[in-house]
Protein backbone atom coordinates (compact mmCIF):
# COMPACT_ATOMS: atom_id res chain seq x y z
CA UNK A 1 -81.76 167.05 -6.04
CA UNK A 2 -83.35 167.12 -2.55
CA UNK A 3 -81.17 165.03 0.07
CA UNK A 4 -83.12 164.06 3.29
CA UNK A 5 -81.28 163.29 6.59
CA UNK A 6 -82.68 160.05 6.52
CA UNK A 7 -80.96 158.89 2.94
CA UNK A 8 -77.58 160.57 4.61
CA UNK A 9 -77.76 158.87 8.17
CA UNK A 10 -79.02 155.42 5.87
CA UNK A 11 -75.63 155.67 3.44
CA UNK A 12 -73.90 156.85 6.49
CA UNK A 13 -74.98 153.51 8.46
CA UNK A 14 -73.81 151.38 5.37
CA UNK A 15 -70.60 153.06 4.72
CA UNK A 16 -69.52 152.46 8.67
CA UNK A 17 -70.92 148.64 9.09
CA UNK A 18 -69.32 147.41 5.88
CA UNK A 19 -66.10 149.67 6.77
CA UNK A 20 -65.72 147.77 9.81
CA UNK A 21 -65.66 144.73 8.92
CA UNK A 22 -62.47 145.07 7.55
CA UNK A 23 -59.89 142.32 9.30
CA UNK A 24 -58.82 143.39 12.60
CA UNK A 25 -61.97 145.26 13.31
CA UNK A 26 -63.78 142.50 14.14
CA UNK A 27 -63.12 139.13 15.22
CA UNK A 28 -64.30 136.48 12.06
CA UNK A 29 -67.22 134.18 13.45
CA UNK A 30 -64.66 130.68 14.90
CA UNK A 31 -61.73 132.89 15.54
CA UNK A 32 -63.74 133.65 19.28
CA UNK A 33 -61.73 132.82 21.94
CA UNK A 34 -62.29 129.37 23.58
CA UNK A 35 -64.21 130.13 27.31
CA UNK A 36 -61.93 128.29 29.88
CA UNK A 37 -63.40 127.06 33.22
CA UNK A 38 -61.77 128.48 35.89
CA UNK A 39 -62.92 125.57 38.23
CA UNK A 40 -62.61 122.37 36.32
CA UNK A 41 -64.79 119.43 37.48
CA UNK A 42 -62.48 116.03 36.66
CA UNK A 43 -64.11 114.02 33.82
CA UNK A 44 -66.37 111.18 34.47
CA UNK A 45 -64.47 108.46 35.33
CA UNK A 46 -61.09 110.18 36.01
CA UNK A 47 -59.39 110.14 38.63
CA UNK A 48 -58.59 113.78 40.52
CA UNK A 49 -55.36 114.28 41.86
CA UNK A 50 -54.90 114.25 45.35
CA UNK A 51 -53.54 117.80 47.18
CA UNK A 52 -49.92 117.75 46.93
CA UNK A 53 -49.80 115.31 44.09
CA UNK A 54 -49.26 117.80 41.29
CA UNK A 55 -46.13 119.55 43.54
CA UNK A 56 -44.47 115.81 43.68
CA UNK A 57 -44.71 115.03 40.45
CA UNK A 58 -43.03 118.52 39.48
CA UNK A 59 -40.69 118.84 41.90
CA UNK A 60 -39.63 115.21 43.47
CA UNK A 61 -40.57 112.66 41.30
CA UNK A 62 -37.41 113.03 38.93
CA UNK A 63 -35.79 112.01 42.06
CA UNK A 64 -37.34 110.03 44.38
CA UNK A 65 -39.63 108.54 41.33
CA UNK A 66 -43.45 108.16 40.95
CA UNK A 67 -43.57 105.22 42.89
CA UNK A 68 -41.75 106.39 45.56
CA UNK A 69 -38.98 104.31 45.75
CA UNK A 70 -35.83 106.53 44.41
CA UNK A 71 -32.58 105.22 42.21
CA UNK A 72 -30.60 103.02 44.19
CA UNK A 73 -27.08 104.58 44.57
CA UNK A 74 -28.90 108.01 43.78
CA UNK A 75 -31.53 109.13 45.27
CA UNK A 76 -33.01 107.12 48.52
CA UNK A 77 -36.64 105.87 48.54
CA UNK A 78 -39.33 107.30 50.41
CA UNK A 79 -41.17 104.51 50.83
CA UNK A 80 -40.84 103.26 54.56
CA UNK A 81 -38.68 106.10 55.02
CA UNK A 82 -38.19 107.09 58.94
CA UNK A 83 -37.69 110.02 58.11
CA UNK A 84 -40.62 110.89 56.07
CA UNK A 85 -42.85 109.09 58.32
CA UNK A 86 -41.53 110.37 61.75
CA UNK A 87 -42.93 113.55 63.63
CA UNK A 88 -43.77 116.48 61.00
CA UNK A 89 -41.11 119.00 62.09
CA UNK A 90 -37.79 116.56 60.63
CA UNK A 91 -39.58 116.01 57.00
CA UNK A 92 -40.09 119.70 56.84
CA UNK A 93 -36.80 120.65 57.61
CA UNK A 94 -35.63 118.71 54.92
CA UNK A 95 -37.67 119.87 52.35
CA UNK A 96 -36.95 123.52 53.44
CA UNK A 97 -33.15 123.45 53.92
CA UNK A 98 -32.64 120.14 52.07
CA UNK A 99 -30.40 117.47 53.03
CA UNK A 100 -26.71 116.07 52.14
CA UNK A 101 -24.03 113.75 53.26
CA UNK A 102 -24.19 110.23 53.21
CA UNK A 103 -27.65 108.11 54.43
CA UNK A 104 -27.96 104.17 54.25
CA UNK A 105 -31.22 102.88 53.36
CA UNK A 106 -32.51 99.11 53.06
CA UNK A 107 -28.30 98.54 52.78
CA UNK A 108 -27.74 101.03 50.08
CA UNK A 109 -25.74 103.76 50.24
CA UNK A 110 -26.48 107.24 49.12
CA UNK A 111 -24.58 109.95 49.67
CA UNK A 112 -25.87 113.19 47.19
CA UNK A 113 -27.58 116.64 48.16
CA UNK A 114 -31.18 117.45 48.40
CA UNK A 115 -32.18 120.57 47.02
CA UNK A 116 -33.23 122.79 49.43
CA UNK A 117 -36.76 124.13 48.60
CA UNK A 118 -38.17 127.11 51.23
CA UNK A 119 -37.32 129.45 48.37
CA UNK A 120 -38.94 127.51 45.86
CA UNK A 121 -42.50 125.96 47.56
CA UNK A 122 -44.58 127.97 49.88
CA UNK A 123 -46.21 126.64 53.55
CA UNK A 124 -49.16 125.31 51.93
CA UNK A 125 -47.39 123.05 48.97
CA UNK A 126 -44.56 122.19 51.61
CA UNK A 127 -48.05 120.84 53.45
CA UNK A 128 -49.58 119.18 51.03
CA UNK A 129 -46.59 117.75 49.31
CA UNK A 130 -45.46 115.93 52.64
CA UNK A 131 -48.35 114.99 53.49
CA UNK A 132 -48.92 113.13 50.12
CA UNK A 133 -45.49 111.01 50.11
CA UNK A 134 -46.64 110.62 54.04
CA UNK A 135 -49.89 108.97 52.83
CA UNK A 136 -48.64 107.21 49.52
CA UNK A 137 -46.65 103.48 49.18
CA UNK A 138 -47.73 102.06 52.45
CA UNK A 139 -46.13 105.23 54.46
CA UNK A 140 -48.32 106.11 57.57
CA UNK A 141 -47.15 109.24 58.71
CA UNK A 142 -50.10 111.83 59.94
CA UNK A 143 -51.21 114.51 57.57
CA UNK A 144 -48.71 117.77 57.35
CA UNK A 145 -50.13 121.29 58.19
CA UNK A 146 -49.49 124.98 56.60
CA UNK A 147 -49.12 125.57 60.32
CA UNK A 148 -46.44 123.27 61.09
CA UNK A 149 -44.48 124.08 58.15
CA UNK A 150 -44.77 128.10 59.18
CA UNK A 151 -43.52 127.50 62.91
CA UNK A 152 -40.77 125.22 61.59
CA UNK A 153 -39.67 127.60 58.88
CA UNK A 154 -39.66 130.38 61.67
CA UNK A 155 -37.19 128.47 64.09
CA UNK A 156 -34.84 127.57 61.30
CA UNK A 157 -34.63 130.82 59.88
CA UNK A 158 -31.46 131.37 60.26
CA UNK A 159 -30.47 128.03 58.80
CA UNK A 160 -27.86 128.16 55.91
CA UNK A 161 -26.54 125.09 54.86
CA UNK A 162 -28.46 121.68 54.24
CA UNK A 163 -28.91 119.44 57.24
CA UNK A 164 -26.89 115.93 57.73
CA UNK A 165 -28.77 113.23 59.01
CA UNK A 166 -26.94 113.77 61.99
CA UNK A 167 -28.36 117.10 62.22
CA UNK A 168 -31.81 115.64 62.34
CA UNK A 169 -31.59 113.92 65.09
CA UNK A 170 -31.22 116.95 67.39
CA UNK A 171 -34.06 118.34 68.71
CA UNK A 172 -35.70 121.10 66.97
């Protein structure tokens, strides 16, 4: 019996396309992998957040609450707050080194310990993140910059312990 080459390479063809479809070979038509948009456009009729929203949520809402206005006897409010809403440089401070010791605001006392965060947010979330809770509740302190936050974590550098509010009131 005569064989030709092109009866070997057809059963040769056969043998290999049904081979490989054995499972792990190749991927079963709905097990694809779902195509994720890198750049996400907000739905119609959602609302985006607003730079520096996502950060406060993460990081300070469990604290200082959605709304902004803290747990009395815990953890002071930031709305109104002087310090928030004063000149950039004390609000970055405190969010870099923290802050601790006892504070009266609106008559209530707090005395706890902010967690400092320079090791855990970087210039530009420090930026945006201040310059949300500066913008949000009624507060009306100007916009934070990546900037600011880099020449003010330069110059306290060598800062190790949290500030008091005493502390703040020195010039930087």
């Amino acid at each position: 019996m005569k064989i030709t080459y092109a009866l070997l390479i057809s059963i040769f063809l056969v043998i290999s396309f049904t081979s490989c479809n054995v499972k792990g070979f190749f991927v079963k038509p709905g097990d694809d992998p779902q195509w994720v948009d890198p750049n996400p456009q907000p739905k119609a009729g959602a609302i985006a957040e607003l730079p520096g929203e996502k950060v406060f949520k993460s990081k300070c809402a469990a604290c200082h609450q959605a709304n902004g206005k803290g747990l009395p006897g815990s953890y002071p409010p930031l709305v109104g707050s002087k310090l928030l809403n004063t000149e950039p440089t004390t609000p970055i401070r405190i969010v870099l080194h923290g802050i601790q010791g006892p504070i009266v605001r609106e008559g209530q006392s707090y005395n706890g310990a902010m967690t400092p965060h320079k090791d855990i947010l970087n210039d530009l979330e420090i930026a945006e993140v201040l310059t949300y809770a500066r913008s949000q509740w009624g507060n009306t302190g100007a916009a934070v910059t990546e900037d600011e936050v880099k020449a003010v974590r330069a110059k306290t550098a060598s800062q190790t312990v949290s500030y008091t509010e005493a502390d703040l009131t020195k010039p930087l």
